[in-house]
C-alpha atoms as a PDB file:
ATOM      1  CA  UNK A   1      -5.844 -16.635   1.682  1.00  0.00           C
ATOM      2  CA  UNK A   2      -4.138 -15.169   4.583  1.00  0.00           C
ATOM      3  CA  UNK A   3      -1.718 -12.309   5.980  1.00  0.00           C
ATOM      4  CA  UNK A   4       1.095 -12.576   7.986  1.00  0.00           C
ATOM      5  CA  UNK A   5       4.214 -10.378   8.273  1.00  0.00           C
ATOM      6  CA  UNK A   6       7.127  -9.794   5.502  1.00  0.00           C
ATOM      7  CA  UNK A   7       9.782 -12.225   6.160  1.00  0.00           C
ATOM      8  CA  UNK A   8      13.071 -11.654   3.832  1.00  0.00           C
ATOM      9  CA  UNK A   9      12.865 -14.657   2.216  1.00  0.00           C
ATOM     10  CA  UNK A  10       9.516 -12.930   0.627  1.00  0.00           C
ATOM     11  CA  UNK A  11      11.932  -9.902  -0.816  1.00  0.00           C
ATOM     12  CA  UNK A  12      12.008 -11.521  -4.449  1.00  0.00           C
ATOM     13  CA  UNK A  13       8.408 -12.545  -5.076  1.00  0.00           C
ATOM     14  CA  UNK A  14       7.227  -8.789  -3.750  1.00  0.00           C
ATOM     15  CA  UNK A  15       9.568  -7.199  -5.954  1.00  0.00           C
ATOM     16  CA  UNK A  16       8.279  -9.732  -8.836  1.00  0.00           C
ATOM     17  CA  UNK A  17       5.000  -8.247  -8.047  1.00  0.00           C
ATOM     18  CA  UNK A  18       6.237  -4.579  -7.700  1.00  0.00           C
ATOM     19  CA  UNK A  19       7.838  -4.931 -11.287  1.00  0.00           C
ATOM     20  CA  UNK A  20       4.409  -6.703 -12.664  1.00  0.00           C
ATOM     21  CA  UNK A  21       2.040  -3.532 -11.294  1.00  0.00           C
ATOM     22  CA  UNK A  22       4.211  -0.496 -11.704  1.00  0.00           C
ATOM     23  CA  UNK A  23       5.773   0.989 -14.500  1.00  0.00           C
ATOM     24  CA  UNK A  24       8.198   2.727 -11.987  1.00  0.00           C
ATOM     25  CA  UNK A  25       8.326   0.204  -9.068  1.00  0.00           C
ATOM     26  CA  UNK A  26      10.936   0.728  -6.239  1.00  0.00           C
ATOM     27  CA  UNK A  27      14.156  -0.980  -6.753  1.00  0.00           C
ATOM     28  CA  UNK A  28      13.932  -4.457  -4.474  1.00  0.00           C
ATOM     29  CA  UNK A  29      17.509  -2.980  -2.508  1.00  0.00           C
ATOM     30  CA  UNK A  30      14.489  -0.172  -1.443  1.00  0.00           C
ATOM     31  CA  UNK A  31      12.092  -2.749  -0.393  1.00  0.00           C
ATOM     32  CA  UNK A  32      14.393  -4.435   1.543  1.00  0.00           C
ATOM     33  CA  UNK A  33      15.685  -1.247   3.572  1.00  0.00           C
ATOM     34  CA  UNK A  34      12.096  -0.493   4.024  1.00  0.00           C
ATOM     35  CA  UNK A  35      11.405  -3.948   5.627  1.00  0.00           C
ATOM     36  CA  UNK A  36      15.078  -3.102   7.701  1.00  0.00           C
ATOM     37  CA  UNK A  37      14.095   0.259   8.832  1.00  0.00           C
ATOM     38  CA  UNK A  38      11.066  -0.868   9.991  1.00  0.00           C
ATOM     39  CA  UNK A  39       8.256  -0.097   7.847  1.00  0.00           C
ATOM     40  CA  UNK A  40       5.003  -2.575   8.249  1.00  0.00           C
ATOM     41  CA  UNK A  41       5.287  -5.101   5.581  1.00  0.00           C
ATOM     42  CA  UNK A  42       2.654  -7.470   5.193  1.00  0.00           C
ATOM     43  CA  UNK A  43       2.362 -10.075   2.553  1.00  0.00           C
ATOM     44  CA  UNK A  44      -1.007 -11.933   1.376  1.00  0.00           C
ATOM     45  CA  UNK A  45      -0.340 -15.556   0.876  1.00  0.00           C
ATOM     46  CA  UNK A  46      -3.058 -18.094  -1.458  1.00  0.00           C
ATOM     47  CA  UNK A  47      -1.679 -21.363  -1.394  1.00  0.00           C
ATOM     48  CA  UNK A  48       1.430 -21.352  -0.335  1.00  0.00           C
ATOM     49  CA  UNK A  49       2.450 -18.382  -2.722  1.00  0.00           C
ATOM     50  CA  UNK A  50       2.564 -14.884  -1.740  1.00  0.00           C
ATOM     51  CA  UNK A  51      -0.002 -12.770  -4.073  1.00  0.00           C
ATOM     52  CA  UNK A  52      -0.333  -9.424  -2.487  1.00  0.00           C
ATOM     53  CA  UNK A  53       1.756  -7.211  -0.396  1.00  0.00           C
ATOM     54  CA  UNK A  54       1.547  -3.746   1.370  1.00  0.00           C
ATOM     55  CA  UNK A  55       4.041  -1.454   2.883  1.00  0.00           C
ATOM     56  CA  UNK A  56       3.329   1.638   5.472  1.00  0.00           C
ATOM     57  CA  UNK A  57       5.019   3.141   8.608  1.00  0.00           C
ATOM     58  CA  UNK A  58       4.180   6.028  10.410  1.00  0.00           C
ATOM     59  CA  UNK A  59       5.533   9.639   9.217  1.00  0.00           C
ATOM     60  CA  UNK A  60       5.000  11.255  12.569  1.00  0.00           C
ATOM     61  CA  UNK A  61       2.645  11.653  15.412  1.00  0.00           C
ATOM     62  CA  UNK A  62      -1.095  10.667  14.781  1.00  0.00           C
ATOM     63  CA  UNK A  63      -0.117  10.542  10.557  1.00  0.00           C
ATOM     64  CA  UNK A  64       0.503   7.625   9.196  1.00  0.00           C
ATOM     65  CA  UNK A  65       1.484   6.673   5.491  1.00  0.00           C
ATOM     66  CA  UNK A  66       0.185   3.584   2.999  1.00  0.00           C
ATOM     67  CA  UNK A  67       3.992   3.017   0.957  1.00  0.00           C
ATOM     68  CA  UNK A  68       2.942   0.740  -1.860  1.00  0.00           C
ATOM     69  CA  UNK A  69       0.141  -1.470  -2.739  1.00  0.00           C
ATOM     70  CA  UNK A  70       0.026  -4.282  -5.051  1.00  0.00           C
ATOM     71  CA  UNK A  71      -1.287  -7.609  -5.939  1.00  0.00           C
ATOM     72  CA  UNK A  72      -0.587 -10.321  -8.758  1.00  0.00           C
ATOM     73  CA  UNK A  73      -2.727  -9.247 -11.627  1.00  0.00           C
ATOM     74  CA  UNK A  74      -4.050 -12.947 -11.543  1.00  0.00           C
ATOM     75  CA  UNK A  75      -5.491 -12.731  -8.182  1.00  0.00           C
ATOM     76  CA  UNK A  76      -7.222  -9.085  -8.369  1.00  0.00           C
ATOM     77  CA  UNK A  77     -10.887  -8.486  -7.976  1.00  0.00           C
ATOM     78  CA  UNK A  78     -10.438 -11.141  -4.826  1.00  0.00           C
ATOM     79  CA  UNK A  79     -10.747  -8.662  -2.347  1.00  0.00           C
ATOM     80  CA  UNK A  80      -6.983  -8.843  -1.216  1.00  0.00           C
ATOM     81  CA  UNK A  81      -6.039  -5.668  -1.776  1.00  0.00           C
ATOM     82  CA  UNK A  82      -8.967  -4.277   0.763  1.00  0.00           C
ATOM     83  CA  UNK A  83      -8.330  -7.227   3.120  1.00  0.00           C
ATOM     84  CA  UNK A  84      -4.272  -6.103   3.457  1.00  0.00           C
ATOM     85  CA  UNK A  85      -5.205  -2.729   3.803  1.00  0.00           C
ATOM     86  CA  UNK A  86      -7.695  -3.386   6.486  1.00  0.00           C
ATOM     87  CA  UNK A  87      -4.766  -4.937   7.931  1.00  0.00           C
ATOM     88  CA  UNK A  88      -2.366  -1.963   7.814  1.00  0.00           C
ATOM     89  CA  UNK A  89      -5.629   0.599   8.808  1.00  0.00           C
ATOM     90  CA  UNK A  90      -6.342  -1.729  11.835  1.00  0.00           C
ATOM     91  CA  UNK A  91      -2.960  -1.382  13.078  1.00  0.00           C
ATOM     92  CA  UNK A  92      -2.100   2.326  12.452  1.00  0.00           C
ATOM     93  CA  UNK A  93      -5.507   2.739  15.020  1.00  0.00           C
ATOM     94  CA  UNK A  94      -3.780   0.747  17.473  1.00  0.00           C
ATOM     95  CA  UNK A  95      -0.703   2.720  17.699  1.00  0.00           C
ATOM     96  CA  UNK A  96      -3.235   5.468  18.025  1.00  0.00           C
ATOM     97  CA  UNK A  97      -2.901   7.112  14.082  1.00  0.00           C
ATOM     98  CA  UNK A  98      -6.090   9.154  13.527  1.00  0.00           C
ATOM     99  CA  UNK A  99      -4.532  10.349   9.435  1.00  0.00           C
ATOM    100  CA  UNK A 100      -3.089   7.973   6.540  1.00  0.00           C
ATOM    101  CA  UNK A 101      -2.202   9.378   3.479  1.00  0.00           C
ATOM    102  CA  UNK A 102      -0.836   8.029   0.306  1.00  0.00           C
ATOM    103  CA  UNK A 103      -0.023   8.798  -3.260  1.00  0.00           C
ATOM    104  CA  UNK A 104      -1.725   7.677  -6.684  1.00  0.00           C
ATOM    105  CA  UNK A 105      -1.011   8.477 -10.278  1.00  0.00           C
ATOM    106  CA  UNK A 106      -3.787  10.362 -10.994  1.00  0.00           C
ATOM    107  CA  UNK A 107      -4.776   8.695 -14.352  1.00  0.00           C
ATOM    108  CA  UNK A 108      -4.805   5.447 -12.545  1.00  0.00           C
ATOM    109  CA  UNK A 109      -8.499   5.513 -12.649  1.00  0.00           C
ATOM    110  CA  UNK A 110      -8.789   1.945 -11.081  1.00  0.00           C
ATOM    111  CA  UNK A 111      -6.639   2.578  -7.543  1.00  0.00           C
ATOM    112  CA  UNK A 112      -8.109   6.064  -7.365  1.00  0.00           C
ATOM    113  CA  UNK A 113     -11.911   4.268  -6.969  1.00  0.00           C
ATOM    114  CA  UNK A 114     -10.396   1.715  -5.467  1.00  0.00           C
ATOM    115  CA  UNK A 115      -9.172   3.533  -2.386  1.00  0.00           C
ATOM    116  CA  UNK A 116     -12.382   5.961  -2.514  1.00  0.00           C
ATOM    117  CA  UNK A 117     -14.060   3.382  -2.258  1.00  0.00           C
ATOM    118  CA  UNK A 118     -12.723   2.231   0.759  1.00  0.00           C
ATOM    119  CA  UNK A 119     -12.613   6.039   2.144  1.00  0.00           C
ATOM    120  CA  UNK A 120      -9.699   7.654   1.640  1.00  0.00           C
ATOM    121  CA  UNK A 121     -10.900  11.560   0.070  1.00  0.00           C
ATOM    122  CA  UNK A 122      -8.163  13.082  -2.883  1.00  0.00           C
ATOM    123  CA  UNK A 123      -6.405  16.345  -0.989  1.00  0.00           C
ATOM    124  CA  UNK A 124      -4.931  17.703  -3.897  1.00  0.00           C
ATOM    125  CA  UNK A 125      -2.707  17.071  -7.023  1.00  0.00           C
ATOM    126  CA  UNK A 126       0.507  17.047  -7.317  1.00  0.00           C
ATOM    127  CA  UNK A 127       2.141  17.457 -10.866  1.00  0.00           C
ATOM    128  CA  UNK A 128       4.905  15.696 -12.002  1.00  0.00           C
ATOM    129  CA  UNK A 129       5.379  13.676  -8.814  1.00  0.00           C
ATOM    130  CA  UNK A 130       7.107  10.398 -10.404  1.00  0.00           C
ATOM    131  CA  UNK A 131       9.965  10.047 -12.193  1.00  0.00           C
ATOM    132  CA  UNK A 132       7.781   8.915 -15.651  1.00  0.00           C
ATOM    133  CA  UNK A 133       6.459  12.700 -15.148  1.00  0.00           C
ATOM    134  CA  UNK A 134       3.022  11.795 -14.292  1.00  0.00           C
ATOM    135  CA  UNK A 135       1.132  13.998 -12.021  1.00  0.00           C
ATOM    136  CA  UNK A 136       0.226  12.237  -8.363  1.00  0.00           C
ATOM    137  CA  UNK A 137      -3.024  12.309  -6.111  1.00  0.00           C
ATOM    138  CA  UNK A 138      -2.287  13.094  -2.288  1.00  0.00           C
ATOM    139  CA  UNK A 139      -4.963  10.775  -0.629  1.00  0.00           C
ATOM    140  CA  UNK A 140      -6.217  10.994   3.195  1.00  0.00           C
ATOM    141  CA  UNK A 141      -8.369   8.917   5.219  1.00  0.00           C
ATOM    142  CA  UNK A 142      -9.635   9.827   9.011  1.00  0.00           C
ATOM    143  CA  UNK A 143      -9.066   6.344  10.629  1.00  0.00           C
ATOM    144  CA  UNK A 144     -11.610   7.427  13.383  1.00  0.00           C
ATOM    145  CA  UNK A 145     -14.383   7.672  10.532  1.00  0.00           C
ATOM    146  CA  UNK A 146     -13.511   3.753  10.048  1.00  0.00           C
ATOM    147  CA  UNK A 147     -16.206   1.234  11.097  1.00  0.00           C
ATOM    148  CA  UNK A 148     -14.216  -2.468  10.404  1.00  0.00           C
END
């Protein structure tokens, strides 16, 4: 398995991904303007197939901000979700971003320990952040706290 960078020929397998993980995933014209305006877009690749992807971009000075994360359900437990956002961690400390934050629905008990796990602390609770009505965790993590 390896990562390399979003290229738009990748657009429909991500969003076949998105659509397998999420009951609410972003619409693939989103993921695209994402990938247009910028945002880091890595994809995990296992045999010639892409299995993973991640999406992040910086919010402002010194805070950066984890998009979406997702990878095939037939390739989880692997490791690839830590491994891409290693990736994405690693570079937000070399354009100097010291915060990263993301969002979680809150009864997703698996991605919650998941990114624990990996470091990032729950700041608070938001209810009703996504359109299904469920109620969100706002997740940090101090990047200068991270020892690769």
């Amino acid at each position: 398995m390896f990562i390399r960078e979003f290229v738009p020929n990748d657009l429909a397998r991500v969003y076949q991904i998105a659509v397998e993980s999420f009951s609410d995933p972003y619409d693939i014209a989103i993921l695209q303007q994402l990938f247009e305006i910028g945002a880091g877009f890595l994809v995990a690749v296992e045999d010639g197939d892409i299995v993973g992807y991640i999406i992040f971009w910086v919010k402002e000075e010194g805070l950066g901000h984890i998009i979406t994360l997702a990878v095939d359900k037939k390739f989880r437990g692997q490791h690839i979700a830590t491994r891409l956002l290693m990736m994405a961690v690693n570079i937000f400390r070399r354009c100097d971003i010291h915060r990263i934050t993301l969002e979680v629905k809150s009864h997703n008990e698996i991605a919650v320990e998941f990114y624990r796990k990996f470091g990032f602390e729950i700041d608070r609770k938001v209810p009703k952040y996504y359109e299904d009505g469920s109620d969100a965790y706002v997740m940090f993590f101090n990047t200068e706290k991270y020892q690769n």
